[in-house]
PDB file of N, CA and C in Angstrom:
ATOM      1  N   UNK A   1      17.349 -17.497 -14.377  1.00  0.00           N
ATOM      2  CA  UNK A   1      17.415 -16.905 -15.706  1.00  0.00           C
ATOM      3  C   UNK A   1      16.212 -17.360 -16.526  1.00  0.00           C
ATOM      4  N   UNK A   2      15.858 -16.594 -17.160  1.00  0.00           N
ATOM      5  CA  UNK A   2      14.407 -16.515 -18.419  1.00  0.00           C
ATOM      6  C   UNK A   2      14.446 -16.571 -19.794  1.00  0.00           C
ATOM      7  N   UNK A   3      15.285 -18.128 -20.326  1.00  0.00           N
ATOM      8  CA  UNK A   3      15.302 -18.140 -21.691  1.00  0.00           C
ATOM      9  C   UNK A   3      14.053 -17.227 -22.622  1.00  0.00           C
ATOM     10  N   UNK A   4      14.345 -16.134 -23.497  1.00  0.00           N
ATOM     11  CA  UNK A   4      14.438 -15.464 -24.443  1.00  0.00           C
ATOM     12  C   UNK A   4      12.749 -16.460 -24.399  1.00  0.00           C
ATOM     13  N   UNK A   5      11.660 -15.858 -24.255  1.00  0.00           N
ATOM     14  CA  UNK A   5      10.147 -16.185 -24.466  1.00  0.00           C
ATOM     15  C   UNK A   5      10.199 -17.228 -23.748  1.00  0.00           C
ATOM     16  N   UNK A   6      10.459 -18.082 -23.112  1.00  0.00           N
ATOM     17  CA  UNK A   6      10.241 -18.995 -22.311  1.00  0.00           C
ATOM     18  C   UNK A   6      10.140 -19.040 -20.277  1.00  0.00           C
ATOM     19  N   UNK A   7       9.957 -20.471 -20.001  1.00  0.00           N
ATOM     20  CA  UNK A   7       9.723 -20.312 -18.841  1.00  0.00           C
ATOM     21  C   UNK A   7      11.106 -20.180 -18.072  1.00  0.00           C
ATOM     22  N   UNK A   8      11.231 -19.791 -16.834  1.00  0.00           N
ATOM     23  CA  UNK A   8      12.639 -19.550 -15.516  1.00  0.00           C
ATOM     24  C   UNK A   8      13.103 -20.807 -15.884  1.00  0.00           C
ATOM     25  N   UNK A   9      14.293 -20.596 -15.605  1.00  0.00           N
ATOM     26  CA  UNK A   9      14.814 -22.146 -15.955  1.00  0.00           C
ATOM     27  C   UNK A   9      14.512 -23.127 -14.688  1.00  0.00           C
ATOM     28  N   UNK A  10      14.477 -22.397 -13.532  1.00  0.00           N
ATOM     29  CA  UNK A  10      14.149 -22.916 -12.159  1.00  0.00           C
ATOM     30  C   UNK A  10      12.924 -22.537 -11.189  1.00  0.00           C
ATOM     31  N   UNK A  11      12.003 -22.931 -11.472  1.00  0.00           N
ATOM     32  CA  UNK A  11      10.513 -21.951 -10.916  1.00  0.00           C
ATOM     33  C   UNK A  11      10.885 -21.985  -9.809  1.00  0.00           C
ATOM     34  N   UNK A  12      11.253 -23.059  -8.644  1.00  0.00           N
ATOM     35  CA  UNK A  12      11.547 -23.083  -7.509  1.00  0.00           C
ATOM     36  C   UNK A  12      12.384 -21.836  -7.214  1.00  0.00           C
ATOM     37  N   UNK A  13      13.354 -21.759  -7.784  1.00  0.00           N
ATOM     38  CA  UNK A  13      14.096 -20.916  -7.099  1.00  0.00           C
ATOM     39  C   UNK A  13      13.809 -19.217  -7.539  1.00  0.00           C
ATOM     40  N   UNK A  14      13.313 -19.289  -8.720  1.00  0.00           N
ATOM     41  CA  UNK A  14      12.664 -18.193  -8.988  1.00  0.00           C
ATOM     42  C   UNK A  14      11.335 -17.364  -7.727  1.00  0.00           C
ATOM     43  N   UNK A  15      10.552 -18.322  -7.312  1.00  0.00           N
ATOM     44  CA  UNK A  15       9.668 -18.400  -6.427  1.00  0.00           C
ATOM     45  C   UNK A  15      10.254 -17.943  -5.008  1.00  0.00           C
ATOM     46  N   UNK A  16      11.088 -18.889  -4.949  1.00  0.00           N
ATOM     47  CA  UNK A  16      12.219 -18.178  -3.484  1.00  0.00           C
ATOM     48  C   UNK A  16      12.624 -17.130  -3.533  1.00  0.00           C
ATOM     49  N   UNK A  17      13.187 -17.102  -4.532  1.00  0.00           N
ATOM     50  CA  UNK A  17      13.910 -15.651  -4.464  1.00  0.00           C
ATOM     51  C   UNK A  17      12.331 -13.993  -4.400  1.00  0.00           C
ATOM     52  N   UNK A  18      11.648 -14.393  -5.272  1.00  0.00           N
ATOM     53  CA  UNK A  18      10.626 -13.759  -5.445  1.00  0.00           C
ATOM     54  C   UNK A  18       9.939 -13.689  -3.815  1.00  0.00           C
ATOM     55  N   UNK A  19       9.616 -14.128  -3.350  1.00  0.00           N
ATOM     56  CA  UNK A  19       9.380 -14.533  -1.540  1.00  0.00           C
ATOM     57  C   UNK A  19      10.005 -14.068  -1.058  1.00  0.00           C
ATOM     58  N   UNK A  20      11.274 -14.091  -0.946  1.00  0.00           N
ATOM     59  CA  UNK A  20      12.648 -13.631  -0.005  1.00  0.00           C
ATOM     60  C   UNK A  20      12.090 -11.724  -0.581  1.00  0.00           C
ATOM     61  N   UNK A  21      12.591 -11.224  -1.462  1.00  0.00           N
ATOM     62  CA  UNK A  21      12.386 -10.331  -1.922  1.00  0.00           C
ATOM     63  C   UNK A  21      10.994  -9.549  -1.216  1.00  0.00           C
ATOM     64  N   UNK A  22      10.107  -9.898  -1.374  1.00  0.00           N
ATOM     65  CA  UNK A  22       8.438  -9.440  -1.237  1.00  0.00           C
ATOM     66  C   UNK A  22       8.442  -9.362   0.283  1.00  0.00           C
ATOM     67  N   UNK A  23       9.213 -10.827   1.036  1.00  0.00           N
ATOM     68  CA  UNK A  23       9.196 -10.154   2.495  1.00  0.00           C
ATOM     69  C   UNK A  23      10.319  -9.240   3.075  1.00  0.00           C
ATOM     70  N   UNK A  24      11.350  -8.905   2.072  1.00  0.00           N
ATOM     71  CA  UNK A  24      11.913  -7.469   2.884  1.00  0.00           C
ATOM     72  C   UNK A  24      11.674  -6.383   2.573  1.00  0.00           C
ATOM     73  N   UNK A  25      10.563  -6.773   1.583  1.00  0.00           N
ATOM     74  CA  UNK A  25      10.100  -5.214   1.271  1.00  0.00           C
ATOM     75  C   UNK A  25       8.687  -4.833   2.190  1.00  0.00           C
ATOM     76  N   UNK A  26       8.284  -6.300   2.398  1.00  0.00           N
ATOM     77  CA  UNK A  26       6.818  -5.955   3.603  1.00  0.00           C
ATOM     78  C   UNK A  26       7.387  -5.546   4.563  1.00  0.00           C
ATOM     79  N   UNK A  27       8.602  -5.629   5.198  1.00  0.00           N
ATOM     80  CA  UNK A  27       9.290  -5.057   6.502  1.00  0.00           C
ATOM     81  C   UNK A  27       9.641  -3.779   6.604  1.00  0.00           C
ATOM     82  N   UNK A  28      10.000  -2.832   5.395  1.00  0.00           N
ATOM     83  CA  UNK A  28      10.841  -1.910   5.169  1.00  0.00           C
ATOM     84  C   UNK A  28       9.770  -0.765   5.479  1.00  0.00           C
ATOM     85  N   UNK A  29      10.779   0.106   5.317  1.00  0.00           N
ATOM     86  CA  UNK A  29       9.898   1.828   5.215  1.00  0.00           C
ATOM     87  C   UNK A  29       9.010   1.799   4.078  1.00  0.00           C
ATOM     88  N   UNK A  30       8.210   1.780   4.431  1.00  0.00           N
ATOM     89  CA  UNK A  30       6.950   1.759   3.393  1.00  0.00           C
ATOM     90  C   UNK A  30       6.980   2.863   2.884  1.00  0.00           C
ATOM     91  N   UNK A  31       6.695   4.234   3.716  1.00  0.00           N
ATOM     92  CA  UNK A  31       6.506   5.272   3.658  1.00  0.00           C
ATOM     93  C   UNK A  31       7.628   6.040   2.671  1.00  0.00           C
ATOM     94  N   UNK A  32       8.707   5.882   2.626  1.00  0.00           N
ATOM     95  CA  UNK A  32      10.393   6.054   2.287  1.00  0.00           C
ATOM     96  C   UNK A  32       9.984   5.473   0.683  1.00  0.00           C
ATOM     97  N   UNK A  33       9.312   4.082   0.723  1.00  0.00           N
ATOM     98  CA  UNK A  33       9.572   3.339  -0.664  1.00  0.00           C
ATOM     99  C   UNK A  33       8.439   4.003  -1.542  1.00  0.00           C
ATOM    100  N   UNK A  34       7.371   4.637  -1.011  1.00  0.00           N
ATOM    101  CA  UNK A  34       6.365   5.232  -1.432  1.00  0.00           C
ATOM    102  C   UNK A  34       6.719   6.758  -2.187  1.00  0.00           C
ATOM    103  N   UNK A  35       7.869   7.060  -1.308  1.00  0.00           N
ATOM    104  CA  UNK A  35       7.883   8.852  -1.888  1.00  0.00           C
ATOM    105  C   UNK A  35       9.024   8.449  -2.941  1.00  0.00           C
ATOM    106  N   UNK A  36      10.292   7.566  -3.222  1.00  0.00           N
ATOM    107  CA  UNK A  36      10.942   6.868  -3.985  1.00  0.00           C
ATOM    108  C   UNK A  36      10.156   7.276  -5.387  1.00  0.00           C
ATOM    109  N   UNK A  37       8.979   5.650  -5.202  1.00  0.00           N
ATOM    110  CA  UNK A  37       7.806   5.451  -6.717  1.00  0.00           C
ATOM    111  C   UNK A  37       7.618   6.570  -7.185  1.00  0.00           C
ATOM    112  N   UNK A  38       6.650   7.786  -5.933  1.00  0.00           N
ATOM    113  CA  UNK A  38       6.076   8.954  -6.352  1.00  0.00           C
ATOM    114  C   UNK A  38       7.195   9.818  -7.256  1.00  0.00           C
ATOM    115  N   UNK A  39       8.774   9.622  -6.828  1.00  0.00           N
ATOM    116  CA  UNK A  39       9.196  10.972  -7.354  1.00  0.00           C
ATOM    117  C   UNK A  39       9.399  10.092  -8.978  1.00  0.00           C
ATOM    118  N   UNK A  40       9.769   8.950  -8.587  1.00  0.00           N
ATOM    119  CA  UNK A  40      10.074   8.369 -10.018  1.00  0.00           C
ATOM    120  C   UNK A  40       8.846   8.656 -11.302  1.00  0.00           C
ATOM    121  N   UNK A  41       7.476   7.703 -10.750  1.00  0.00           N
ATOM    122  CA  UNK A  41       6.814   8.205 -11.525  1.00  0.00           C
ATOM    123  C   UNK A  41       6.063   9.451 -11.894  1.00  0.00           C
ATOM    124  N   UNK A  42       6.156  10.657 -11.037  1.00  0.00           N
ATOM    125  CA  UNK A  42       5.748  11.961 -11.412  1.00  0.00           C
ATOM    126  C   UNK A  42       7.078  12.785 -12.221  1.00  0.00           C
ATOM    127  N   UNK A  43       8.144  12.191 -11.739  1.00  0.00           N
ATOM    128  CA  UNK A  43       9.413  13.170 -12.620  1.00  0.00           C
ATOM    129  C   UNK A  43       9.898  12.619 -13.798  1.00  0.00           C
ATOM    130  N   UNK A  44       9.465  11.414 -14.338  1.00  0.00           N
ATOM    131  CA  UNK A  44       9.823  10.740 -15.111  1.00  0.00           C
ATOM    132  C   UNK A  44       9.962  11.515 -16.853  1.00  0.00           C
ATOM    133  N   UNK A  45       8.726  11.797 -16.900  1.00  0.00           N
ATOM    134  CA  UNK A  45       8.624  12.725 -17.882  1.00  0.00           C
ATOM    135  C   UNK A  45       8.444  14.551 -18.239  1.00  0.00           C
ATOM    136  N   UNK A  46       9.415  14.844 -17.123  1.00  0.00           N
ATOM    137  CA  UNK A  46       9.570  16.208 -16.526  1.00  0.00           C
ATOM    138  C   UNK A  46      10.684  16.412 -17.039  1.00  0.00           C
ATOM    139  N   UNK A  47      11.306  17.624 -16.974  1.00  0.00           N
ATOM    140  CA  UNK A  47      12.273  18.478 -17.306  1.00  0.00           C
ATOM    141  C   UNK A  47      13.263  17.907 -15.839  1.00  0.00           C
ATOM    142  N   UNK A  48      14.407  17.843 -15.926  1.00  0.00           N
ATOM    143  CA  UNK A  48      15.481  16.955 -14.867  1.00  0.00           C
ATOM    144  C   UNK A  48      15.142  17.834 -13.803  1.00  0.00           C
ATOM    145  N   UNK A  49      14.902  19.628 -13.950  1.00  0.00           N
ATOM    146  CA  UNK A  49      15.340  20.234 -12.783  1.00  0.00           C
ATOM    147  C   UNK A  49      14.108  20.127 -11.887  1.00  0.00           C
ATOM    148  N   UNK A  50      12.610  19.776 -13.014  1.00  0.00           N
ATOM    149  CA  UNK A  50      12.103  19.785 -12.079  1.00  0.00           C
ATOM    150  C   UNK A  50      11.582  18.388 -11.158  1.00  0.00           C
ATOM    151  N   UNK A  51      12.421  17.342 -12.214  1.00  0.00           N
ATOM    152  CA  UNK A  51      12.354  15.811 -11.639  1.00  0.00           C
ATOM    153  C   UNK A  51      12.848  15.759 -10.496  1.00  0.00           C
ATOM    154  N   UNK A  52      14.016  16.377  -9.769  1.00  0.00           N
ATOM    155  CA  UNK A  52      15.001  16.493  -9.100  1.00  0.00           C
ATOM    156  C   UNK A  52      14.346  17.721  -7.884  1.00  0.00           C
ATOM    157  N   UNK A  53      13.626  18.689  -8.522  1.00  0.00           N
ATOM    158  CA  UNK A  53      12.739  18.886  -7.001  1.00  0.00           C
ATOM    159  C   UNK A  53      11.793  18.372  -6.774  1.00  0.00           C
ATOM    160  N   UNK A  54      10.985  17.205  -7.256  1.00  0.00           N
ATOM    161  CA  UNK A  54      10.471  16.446  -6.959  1.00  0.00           C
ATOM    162  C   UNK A  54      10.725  15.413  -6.086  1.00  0.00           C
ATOM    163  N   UNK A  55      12.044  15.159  -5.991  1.00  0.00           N
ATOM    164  CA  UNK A  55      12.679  14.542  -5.194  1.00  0.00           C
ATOM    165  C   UNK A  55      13.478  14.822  -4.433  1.00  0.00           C
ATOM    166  N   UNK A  56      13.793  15.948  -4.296  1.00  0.00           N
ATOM    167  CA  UNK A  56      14.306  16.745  -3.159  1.00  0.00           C
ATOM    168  C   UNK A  56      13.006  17.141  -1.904  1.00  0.00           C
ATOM    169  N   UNK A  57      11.757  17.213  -2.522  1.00  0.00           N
ATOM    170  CA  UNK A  57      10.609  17.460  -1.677  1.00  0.00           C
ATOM    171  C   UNK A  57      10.106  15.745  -0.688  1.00  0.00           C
ATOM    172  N   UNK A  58      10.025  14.988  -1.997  1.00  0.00           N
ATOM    173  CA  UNK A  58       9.859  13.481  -1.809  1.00  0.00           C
ATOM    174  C   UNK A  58      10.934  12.929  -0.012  1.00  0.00           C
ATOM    175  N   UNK A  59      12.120  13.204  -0.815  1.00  0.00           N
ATOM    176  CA  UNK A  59      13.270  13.194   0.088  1.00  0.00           C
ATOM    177  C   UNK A  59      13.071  13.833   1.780  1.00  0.00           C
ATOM    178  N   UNK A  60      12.748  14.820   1.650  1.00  0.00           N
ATOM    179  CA  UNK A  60      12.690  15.703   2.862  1.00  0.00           C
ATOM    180  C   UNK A  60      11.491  15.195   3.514  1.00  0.00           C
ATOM    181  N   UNK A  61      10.786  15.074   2.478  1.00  0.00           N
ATOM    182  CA  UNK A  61       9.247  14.376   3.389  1.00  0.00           C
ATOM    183  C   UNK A  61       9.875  12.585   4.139  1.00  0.00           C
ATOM    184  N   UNK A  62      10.746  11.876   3.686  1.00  0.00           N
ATOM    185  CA  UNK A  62      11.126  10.363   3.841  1.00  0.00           C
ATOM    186  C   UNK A  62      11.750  10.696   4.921  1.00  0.00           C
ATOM    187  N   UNK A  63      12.689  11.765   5.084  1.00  0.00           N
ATOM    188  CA  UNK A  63      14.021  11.791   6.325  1.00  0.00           C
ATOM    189  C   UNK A  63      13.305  12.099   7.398  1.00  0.00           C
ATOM    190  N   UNK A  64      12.212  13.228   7.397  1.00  0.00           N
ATOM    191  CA  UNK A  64      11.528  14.075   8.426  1.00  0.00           C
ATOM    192  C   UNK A  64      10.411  13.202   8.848  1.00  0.00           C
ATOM    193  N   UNK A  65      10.604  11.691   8.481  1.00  0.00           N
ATOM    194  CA  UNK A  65       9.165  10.899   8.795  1.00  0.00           C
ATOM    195  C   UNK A  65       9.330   9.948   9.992  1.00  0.00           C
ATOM    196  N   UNK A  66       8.237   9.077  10.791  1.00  0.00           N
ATOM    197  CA  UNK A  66       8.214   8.683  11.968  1.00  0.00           C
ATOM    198  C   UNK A  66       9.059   7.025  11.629  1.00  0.00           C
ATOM    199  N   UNK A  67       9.476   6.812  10.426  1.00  0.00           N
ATOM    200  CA  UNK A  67       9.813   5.704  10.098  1.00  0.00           C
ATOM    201  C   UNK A  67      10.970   6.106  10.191  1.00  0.00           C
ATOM    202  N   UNK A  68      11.535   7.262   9.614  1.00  0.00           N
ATOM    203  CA  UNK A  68      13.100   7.328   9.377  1.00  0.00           C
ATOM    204  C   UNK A  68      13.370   7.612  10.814  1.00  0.00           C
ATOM    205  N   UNK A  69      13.134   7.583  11.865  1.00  0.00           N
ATOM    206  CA  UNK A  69      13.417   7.884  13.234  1.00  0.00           C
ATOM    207  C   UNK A  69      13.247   6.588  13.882  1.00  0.00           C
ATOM    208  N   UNK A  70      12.062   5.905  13.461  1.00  0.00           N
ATOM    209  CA  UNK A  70      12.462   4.102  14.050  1.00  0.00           C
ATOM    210  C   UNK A  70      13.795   3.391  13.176  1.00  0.00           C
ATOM    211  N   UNK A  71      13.777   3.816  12.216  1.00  0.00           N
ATOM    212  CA  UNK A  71      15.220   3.400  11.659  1.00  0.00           C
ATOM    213  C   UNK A  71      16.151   4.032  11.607  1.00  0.00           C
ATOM    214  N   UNK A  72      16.421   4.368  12.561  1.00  0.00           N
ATOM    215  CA  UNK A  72      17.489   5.108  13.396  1.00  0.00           C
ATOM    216  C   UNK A  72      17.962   4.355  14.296  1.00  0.00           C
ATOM    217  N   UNK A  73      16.761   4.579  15.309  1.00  0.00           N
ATOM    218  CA  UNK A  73      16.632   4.350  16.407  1.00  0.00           C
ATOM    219  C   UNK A  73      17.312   3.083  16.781  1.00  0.00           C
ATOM    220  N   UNK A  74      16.579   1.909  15.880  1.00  0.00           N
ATOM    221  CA  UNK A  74      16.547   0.393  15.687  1.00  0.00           C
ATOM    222  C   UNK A  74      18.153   0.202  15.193  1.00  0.00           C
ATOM    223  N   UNK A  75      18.540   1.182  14.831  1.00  0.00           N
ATOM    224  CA  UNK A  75      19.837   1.002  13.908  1.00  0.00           C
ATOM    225  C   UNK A  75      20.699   1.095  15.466  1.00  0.00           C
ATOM    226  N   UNK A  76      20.970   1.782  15.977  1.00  0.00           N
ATOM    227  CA  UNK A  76      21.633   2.226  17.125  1.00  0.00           C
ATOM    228  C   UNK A  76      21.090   1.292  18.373  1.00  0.00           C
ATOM    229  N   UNK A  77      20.241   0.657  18.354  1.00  0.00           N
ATOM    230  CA  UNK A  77      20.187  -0.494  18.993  1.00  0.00           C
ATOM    231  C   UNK A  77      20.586  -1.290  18.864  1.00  0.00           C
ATOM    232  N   UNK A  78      21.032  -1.658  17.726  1.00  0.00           N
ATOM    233  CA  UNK A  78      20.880  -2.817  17.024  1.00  0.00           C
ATOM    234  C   UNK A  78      19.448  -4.034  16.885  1.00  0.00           C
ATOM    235  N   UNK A  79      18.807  -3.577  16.622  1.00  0.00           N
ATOM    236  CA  UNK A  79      16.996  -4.448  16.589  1.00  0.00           C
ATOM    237  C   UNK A  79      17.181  -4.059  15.266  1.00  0.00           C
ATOM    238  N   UNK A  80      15.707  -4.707  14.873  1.00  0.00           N
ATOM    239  CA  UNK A  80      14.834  -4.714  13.493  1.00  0.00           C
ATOM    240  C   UNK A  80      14.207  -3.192  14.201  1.00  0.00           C
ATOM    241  N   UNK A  81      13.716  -2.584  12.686  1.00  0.00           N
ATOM    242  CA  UNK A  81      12.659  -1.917  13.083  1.00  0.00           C
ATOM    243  C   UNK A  81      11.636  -1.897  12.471  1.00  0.00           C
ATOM    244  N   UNK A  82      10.545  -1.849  13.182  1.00  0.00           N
ATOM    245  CA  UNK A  82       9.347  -2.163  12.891  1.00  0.00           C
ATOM    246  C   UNK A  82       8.282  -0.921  12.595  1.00  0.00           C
ATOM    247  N   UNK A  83       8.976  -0.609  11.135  1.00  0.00           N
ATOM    248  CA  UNK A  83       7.947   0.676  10.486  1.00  0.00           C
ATOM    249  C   UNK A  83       6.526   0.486  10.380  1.00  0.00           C
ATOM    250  N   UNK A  84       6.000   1.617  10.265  1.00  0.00           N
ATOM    251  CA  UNK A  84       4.445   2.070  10.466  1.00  0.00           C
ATOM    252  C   UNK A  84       3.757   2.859   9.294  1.00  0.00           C
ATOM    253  N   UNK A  85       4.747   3.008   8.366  1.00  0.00           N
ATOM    254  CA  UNK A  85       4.323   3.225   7.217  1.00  0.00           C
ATOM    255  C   UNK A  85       3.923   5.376   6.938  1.00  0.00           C
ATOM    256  N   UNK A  86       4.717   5.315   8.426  1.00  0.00           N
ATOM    257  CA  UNK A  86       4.211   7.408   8.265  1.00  0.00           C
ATOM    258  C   UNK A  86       5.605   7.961   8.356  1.00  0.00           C
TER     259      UNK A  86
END
């Protein structure tokens, strides 16, 4: 926690957690977390319907990608999978 203008009450664990965090996101679908940002920040200040095909396009591009098929794959193995970022 971050007293109101001040420092974490615990840098250590702030730091950990911040670490823990940063490396499951270096592992993940890159590609997936990328079209996510894109629809967020291009629809953000759009009209909903067309925020929402923004992310219906975003979407279709994440499912139909070589990552969402290693994480599948990996899932039904049971392994990690080791995305490539397409």
């Amino acid at each position: 926690m971050t007293p109101a203008g001040g420092e974490p009450a615990n840098r250590k664990e702030l730091d950990a957690a911040v670490d823990e965090l940063t490396g499951r996101l270096a592992k993940a679908a890159t590609f997936a977390i990328a079209m996510m940002k894109d629809a967020v920040n291009r629809g953000q200040d759009r009209p909903l319907e067309e925020g929402l095909r923004i992310e219906a396009r975003n979407f279709a591009r994440a499912v139909l990608s070589e990552d969402a098929v290693t994480g599948i794959v990996a899932f039904f193995q049971k392994q990690e999978p080791e995305f490539k970022g397409r």
